[in-house]
Protein backbone atom coordinates (compact mmCIF):
# COMPACT_ATOMS: atom_id res chain seq x y z
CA UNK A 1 132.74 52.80 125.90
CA UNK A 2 132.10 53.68 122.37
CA UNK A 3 130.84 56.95 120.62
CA UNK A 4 129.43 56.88 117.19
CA UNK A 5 131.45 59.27 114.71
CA UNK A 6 127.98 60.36 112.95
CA UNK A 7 127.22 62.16 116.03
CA UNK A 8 129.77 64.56 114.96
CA UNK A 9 128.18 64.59 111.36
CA UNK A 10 124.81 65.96 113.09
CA UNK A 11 126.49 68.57 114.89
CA UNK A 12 127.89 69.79 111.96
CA UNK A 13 124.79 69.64 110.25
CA UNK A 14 122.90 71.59 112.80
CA UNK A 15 125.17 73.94 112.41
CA UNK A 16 124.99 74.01 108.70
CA UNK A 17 121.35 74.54 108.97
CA UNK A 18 122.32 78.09 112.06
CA UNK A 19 124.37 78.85 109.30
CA UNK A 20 121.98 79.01 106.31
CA UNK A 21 119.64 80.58 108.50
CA UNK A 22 121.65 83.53 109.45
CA UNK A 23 122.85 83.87 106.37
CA UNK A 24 119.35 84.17 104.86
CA UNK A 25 118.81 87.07 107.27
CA UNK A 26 121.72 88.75 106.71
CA UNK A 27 121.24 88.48 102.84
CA UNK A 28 117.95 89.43 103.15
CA UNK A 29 118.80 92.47 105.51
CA UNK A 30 121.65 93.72 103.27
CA UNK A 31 119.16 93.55 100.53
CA UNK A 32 116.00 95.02 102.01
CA UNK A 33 117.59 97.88 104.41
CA UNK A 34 121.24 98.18 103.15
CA UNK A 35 122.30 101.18 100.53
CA UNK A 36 121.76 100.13 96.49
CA UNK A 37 125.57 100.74 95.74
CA UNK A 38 128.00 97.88 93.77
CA UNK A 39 129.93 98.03 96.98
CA UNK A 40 127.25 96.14 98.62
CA UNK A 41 126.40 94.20 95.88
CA UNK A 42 130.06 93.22 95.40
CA UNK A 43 129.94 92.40 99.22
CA UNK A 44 126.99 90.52 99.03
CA UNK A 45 128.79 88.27 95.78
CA UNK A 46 132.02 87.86 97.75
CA UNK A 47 129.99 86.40 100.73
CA UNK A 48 127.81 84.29 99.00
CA UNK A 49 130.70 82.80 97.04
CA UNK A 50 133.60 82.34 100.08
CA UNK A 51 130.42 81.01 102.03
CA UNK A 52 129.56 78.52 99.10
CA UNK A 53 133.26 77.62 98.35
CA UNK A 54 133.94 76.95 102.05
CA UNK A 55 130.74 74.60 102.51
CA UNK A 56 131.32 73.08 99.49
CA UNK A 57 135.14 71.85 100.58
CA UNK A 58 133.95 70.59 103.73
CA UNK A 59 131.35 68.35 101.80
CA UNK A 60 134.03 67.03 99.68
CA UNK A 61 135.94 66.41 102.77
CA UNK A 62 132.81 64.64 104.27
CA UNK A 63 132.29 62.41 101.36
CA UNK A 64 135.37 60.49 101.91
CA UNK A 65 135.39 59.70 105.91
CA UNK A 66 133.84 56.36 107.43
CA UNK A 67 130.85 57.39 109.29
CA UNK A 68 130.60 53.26 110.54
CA UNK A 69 133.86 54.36 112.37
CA UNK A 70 133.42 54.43 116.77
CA UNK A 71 135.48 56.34 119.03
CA UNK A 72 136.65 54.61 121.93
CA UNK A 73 136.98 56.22 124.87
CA UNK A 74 138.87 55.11 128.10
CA UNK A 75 140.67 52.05 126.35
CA UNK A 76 142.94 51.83 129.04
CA UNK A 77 140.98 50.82 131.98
């Protein structure tokens, strides 16, 4: 029995897509309700750029596995 490795690619993009869309809210909630100070807006930068800098390295790490690659599972009987 075989398993597909790009099934593991469209988990992670489903999540990808959670992600942006909590992130959206929270932006948009720290924007709309949250206090007009630089600590906030500092806050807000640092987030946006560790979140950016983090999804960017895992797309560079994506770019360079084999998604034609199987998994085989129970080889041994």
């Amino acid at each position: 029995m075989t398993i597909p490795i790009t099934i593991f690619l469209y988990i992670y993009l489903i999540l990808i897509l959670a992600w942006l869309i909590f992130s959206f809210f929270n932006i948009f909630h720290a924007l709309k309700f949250g206090l007009a100070t630089r600590t906030n807006k500092y806050t807000l930068a640092a987030y946006i750029i560790i979140s950016l800098s983090i999804l960017l390295g895992s797309l560079f790490y994506i770019s360079t596995v084999d998604w034609t690659m199987k998994i085989e599972l129970l080889s041994y009987i």
